[in-house]
C-alpha atoms as a PDB file:
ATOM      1  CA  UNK A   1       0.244 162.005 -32.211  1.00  0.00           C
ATOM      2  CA  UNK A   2       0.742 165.080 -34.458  1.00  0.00           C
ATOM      3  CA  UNK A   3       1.257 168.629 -33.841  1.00  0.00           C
ATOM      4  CA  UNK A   4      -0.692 170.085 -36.040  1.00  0.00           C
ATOM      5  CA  UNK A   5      -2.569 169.477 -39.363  1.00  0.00           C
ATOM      6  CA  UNK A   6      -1.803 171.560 -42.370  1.00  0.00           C
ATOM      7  CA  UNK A   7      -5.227 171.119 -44.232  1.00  0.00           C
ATOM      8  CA  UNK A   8      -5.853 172.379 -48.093  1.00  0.00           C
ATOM      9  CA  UNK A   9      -9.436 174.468 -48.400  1.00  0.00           C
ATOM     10  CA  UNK A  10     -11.056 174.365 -52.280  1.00  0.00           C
ATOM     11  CA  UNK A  11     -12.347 170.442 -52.636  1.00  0.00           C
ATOM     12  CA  UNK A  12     -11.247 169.584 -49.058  1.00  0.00           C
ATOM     13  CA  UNK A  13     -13.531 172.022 -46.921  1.00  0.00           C
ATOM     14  CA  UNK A  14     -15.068 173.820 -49.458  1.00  0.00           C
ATOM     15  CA  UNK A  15     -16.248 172.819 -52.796  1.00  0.00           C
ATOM     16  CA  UNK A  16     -14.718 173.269 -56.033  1.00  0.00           C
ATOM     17  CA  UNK A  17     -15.592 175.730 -58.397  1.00  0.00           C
ATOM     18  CA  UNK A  18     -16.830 172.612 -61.128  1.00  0.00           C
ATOM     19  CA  UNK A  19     -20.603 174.337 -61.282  1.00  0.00           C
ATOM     20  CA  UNK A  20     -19.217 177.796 -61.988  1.00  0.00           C
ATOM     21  CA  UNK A  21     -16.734 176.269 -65.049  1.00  0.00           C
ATOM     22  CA  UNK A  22     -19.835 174.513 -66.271  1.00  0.00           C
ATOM     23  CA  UNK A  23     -21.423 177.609 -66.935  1.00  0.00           C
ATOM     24  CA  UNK A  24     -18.505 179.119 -68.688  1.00  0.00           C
ATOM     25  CA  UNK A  25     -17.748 176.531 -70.606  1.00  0.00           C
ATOM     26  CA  UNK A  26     -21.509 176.510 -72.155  1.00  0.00           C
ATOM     27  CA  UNK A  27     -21.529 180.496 -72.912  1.00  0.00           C
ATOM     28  CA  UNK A  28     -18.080 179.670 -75.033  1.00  0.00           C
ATOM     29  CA  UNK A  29     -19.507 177.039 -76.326  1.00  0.00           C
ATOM     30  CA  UNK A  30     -22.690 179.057 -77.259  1.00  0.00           C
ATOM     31  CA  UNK A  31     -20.741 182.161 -78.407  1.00  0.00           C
ATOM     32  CA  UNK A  32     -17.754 180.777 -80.591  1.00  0.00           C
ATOM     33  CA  UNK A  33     -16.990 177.887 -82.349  1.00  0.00           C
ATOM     34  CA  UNK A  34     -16.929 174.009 -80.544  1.00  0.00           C
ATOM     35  CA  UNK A  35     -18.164 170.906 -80.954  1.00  0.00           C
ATOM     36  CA  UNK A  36     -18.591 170.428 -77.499  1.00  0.00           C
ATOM     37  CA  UNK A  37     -18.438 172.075 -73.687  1.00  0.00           C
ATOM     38  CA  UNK A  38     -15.743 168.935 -73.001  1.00  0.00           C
ATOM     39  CA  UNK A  39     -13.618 170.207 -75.675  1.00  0.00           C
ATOM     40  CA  UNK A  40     -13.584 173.819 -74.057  1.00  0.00           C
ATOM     41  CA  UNK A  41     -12.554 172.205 -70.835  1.00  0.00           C
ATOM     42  CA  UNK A  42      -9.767 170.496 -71.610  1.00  0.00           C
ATOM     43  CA  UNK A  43      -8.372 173.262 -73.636  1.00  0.00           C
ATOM     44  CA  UNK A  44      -8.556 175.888 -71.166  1.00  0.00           C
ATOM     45  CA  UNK A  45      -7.371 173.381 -68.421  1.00  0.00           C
ATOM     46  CA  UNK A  46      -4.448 172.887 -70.541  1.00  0.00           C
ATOM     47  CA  UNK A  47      -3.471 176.147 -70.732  1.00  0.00           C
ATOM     48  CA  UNK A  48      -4.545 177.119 -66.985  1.00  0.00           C
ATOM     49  CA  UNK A  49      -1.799 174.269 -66.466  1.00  0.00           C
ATOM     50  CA  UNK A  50       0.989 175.221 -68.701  1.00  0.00           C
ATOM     51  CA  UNK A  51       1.108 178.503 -67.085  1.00  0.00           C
ATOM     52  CA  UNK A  52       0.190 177.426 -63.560  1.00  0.00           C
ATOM     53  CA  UNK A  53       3.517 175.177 -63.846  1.00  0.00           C
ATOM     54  CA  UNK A  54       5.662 177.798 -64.619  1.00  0.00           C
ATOM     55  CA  UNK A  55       4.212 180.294 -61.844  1.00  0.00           C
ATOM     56  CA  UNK A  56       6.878 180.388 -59.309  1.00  0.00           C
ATOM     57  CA  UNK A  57       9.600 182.892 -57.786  1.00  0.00           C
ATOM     58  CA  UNK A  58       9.934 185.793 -60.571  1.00  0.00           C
ATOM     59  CA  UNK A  59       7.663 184.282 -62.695  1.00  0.00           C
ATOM     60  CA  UNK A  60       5.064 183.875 -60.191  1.00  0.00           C
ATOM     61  CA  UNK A  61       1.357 185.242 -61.067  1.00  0.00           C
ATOM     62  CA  UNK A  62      -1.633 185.141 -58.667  1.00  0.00           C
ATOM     63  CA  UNK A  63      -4.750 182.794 -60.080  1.00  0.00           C
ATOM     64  CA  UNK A  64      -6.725 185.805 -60.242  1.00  0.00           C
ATOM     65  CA  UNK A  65      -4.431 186.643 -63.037  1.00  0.00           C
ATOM     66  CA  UNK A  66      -3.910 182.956 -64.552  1.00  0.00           C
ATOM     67  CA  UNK A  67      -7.557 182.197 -64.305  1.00  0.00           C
ATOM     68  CA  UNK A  68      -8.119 185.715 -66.815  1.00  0.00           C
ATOM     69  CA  UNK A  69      -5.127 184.841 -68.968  1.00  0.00           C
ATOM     70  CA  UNK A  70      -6.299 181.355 -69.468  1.00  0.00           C
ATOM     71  CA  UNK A  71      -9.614 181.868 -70.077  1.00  0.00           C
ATOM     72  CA  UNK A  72      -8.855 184.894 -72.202  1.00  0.00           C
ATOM     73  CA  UNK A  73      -6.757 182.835 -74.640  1.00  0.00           C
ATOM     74  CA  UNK A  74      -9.716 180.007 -74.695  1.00  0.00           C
ATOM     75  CA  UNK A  75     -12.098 182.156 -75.512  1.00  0.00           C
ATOM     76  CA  UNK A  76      -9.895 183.518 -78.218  1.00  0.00           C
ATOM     77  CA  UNK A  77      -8.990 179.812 -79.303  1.00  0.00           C
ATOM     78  CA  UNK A  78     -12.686 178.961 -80.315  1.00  0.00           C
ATOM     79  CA  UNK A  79     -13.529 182.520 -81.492  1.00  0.00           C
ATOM     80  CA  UNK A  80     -16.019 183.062 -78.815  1.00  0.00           C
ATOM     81  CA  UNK A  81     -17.061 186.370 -78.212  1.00  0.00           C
ATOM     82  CA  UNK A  82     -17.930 185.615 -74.454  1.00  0.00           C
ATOM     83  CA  UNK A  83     -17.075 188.589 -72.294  1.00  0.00           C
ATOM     84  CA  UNK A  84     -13.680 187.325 -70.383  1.00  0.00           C
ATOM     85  CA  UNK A  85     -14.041 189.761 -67.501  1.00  0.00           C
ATOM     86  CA  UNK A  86     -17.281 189.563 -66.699  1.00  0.00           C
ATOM     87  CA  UNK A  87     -16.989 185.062 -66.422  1.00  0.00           C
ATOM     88  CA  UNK A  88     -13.672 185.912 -64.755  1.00  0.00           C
ATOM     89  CA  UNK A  89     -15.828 188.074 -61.943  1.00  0.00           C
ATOM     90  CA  UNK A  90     -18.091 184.918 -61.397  1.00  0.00           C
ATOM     91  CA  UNK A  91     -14.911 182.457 -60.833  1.00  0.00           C
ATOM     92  CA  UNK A  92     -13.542 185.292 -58.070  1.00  0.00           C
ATOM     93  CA  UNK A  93     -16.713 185.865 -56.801  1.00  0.00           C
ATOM     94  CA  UNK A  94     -17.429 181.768 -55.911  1.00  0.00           C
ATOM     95  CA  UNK A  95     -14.226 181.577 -54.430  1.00  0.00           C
ATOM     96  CA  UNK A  96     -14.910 184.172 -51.804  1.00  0.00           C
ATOM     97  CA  UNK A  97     -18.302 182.576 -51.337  1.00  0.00           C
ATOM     98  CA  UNK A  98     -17.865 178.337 -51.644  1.00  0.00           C
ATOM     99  CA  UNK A  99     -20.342 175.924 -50.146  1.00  0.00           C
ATOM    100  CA  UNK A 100     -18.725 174.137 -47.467  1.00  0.00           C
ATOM    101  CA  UNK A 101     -19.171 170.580 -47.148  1.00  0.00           C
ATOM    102  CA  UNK A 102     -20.992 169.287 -44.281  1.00  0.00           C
ATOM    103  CA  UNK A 103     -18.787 167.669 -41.699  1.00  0.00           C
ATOM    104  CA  UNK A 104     -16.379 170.952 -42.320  1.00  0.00           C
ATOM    105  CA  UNK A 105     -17.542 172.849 -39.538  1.00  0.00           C
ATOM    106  CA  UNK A 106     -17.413 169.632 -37.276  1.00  0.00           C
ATOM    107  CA  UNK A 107     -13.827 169.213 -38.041  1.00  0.00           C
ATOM    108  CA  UNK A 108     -12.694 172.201 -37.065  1.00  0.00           C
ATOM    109  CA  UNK A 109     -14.676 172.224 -34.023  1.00  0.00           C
ATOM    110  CA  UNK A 110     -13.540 168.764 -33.034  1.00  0.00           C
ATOM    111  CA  UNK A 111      -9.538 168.813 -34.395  1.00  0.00           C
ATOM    112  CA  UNK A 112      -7.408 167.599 -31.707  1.00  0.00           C
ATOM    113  CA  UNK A 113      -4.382 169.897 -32.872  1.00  0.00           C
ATOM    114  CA  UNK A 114      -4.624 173.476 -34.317  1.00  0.00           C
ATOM    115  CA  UNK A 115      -5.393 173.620 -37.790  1.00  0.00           C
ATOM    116  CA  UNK A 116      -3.450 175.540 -40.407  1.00  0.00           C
ATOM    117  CA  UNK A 117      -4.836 176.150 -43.998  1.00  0.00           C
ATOM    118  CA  UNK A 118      -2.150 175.299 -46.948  1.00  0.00           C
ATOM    119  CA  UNK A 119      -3.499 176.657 -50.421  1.00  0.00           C
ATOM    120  CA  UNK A 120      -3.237 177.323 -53.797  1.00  0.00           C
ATOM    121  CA  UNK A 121      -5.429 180.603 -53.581  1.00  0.00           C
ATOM    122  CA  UNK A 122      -4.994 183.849 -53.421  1.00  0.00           C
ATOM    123  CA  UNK A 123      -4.547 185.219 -49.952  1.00  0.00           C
ATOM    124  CA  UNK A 124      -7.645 187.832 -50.265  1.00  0.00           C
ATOM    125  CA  UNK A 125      -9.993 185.265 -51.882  1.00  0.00           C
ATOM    126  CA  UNK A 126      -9.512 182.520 -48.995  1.00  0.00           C
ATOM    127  CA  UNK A 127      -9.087 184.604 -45.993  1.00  0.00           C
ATOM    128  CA  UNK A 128     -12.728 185.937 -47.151  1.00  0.00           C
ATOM    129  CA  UNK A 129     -14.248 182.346 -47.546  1.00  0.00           C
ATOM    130  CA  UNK A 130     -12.750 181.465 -43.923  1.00  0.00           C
ATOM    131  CA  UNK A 131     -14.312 184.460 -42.823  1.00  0.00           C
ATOM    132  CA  UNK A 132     -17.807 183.646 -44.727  1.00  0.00           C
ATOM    133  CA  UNK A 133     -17.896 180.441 -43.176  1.00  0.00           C
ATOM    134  CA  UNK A 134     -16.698 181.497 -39.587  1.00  0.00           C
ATOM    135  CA  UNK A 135     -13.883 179.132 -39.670  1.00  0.00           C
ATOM    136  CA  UNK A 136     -11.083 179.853 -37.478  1.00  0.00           C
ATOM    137  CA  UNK A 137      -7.580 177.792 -38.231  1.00  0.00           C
ATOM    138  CA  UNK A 138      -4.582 178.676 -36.464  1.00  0.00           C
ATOM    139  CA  UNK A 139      -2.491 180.396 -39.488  1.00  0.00           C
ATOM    140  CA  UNK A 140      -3.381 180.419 -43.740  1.00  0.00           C
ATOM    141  CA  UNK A 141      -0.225 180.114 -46.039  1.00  0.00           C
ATOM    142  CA  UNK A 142      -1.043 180.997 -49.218  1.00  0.00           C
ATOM    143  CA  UNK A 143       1.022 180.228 -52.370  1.00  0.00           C
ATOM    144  CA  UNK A 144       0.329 183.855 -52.989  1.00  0.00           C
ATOM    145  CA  UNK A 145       3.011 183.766 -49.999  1.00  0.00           C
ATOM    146  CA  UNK A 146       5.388 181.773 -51.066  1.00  0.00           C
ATOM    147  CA  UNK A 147       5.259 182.767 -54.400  1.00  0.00           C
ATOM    148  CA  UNK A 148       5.156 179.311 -55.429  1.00  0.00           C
ATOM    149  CA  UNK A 149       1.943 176.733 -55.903  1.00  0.00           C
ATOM    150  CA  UNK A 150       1.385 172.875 -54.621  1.00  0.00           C
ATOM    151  CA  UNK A 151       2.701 170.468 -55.568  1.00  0.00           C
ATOM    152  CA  UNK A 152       6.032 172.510 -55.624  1.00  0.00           C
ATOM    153  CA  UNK A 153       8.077 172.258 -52.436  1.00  0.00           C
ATOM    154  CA  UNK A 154       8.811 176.041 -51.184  1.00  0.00           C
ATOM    155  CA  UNK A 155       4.686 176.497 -49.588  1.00  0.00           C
ATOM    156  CA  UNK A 156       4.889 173.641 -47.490  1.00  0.00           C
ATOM    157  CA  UNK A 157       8.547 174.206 -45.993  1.00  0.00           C
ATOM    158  CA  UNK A 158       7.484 177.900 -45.720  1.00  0.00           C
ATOM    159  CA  UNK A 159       4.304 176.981 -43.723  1.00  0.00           C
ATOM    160  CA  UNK A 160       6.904 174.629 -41.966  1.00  0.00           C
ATOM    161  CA  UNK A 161       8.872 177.241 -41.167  1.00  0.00           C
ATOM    162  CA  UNK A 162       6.665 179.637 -39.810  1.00  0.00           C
ATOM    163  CA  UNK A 163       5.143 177.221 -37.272  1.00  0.00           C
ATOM    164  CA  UNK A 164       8.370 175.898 -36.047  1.00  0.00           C
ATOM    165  CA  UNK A 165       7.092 171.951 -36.738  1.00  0.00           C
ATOM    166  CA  UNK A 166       9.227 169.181 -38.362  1.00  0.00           C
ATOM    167  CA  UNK A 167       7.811 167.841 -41.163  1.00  0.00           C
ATOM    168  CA  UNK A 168       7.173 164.556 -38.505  1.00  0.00           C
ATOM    169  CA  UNK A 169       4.870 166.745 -36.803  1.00  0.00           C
ATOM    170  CA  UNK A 170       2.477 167.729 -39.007  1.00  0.00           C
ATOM    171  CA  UNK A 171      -0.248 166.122 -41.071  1.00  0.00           C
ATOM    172  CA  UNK A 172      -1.265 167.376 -44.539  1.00  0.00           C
ATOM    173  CA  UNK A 173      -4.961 166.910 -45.634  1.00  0.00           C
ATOM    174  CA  UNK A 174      -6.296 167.701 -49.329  1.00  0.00           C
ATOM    175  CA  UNK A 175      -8.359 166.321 -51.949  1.00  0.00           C
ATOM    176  CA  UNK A 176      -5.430 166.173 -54.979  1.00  0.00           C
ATOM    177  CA  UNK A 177      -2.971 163.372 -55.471  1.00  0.00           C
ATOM    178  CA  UNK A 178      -0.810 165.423 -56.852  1.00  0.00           C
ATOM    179  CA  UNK A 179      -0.738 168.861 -55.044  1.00  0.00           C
ATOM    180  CA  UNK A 180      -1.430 167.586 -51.582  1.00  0.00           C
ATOM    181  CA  UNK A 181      -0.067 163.844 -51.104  1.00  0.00           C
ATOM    182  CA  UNK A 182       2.604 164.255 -53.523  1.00  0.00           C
ATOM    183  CA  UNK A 183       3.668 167.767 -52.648  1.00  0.00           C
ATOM    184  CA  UNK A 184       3.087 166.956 -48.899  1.00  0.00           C
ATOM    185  CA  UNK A 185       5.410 163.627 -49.254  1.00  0.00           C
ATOM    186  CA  UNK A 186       8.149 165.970 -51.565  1.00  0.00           C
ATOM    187  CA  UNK A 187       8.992 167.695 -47.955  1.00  0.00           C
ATOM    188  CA  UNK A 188       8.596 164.536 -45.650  1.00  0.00           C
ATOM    189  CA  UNK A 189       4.838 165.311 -44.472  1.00  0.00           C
ATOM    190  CA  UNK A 190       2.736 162.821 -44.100  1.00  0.00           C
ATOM    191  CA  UNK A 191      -0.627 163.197 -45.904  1.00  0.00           C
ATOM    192  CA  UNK A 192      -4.098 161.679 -45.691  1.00  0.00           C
ATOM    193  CA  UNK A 193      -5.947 161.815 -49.365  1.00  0.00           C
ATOM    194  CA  UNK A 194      -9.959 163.013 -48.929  1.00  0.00           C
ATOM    195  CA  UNK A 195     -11.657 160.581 -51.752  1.00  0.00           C
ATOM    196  CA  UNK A 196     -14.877 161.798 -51.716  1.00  0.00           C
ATOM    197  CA  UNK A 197     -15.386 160.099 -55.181  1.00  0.00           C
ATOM    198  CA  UNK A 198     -14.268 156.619 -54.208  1.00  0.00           C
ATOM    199  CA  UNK A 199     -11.792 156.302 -56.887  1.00  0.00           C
ATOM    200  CA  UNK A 200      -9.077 153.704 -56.631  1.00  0.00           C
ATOM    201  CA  UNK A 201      -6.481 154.165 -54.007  1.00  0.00           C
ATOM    202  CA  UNK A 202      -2.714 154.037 -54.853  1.00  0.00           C
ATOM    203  CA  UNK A 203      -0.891 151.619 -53.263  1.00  0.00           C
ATOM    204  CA  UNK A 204       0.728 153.105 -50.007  1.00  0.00           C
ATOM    205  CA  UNK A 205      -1.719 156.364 -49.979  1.00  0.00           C
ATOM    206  CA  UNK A 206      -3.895 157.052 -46.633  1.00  0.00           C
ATOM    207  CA  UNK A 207      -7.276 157.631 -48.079  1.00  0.00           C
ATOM    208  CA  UNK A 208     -10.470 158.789 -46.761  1.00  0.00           C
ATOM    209  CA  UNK A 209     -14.052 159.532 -47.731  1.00  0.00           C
ATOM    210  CA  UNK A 210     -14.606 162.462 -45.883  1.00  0.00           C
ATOM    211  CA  UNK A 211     -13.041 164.760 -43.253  1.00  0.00           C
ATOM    212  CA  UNK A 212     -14.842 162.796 -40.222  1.00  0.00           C
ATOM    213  CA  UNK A 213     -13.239 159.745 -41.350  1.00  0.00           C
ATOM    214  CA  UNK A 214     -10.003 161.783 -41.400  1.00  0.00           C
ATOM    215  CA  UNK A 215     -10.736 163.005 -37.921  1.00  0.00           C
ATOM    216  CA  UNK A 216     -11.020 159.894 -36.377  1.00  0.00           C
ATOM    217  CA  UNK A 217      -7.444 158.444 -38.331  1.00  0.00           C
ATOM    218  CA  UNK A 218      -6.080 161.287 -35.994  1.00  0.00           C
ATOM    219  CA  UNK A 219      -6.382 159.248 -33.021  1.00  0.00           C
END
C-alpha cells in the first residue's frame, strides 16, 4: 500500500485548455496569413516547447510568461494582427476556472492516502482552480517551485522532499506519457497513466480510463 499519491491537475482532474486554443488559433487564422488553424497549432506548440524545454533553474520562466512569448511570436509568424494580450487573458483566465471531470470530486473524497498535487502551473493559477472547485489535497508543488517543469527530475524529488516519502511510497497519477510516467519513473515513482482517449498502451505502463479506475488499482 502507498503513502501517498502525488496526482498532476490540467487533463487529470481538470480539463485541458484544448477549447480555449481552438479559439485562438481561428482569430490568427482569421487575422493573418494561414492555410489552416492546424498549421497555427503546431507552430505555436513548437515554439511553446522549445522554450518550455529550456525553462529551468536561471533560465526558468513561469507559463504565464511562455504562454505570451509563444503566442506573441506566432502571431507575429503568420502576420496576424490578433491582439496577444487580450487571447493571453482568456488562456489565464480558463486555468483559474477549468471544468473538472466528473469522478474528480469522488476521488478525492474517496483516496485512501492524502493527496498531493504535482504540476506544471503556476502556483497562483492552480491554487485558485483547487479553490474554485473546493478540492482539498494535502500539499501543491508547483514547478513555479522548483523552478523546473515535468518531465525534468528536480519537482518530483522536491515534492519528495518536502513530504518526507521515498519514492517507494508514493504513487504519481497524470494524463502525459511523458511529463508524468516518464518524469515520475526518472526519480523511481511509480506512475499510473489516465487514458481517457483509449490510445494504445506502452508495453510495461499502468494505464487507466479514468480516475475511478485508478482509485480502485489503489487497493
Amino acid at each position: 500500500m502507498k503513502k501517498a499519491i502525488f496526482m498532476d491537475f490540467y487533463g487529470t482532474v481538470v480539463f485541458e485548455d484544448g477549447e480555449v486554443i481552438e479559439q485562438v488559433t481561428n482569430e490568427i487564422l482569421d487575422t493573418g496569413k494561414a492555410d489552416n488553424a492546424s498549421g497555427i497549432a503546431s507552430y505555436w506548440w513548437r515554439e511553446f516547447q522549445n522554450d518550455f524545454m529550456n525553462s529551468y533553474g536561471e533560465n526558468f520562466q513561469t507559463q504565464r510568461a511562455l504562454e505570451h512569448q509563444s503566442l506573441e511570436k506566432t502571431i507575429r509568424h503568420f502576420n496576424s494582427t490578433a491582439d496577444a494580450k487580450r487571447m493571453s487573458d482568456m488562456m489565464f483566465d480558463y486555468w483559474m476556472k477549468p471544468p473538472i471531470f466528473e469522478e474528480a470530486k469522488e476521488f478525492f473524497e474517496q483516496s485512501p492516502v492524502p493527496i498531493y498535487i504535482v504540476s506544471n502551473i503556476d502556483r497562483g493559477d492552480i491554487l485558485k482552480a483547487i479553490k474554485y472547485h473546493g478540492l482539498n489535497p494535502e500539499g501543491v508543488f508547483t514547478s513555479e517551485d522548483a523552478r523546473s517543469y515535468k518531465p525534468r527530475r528536480e519537482l518530483f524529488e522536491m515534492a519528495l522532499e518536502k513530504t518526507g516519502l521515498n519514492p517507494d511510497e508514493v504513487i504519481h497519477i497524470g494524463d502525459s506519457l511523458s511529463s508524468d510516467v516518464a518524469g515520475a519513473g526518472s526519480v523511481g515513482i511509480d506512475a499510473i497513466w489516465v487514458n481517457r482517449a483509449g490510445k494504445e498502451i506502452p508495453k510495461g505502463v499502468k494505464a487507466v480510463s479514468n480516475l475511478l479506475e485508478a482509485l480502485k488499482a489503489l487497493s
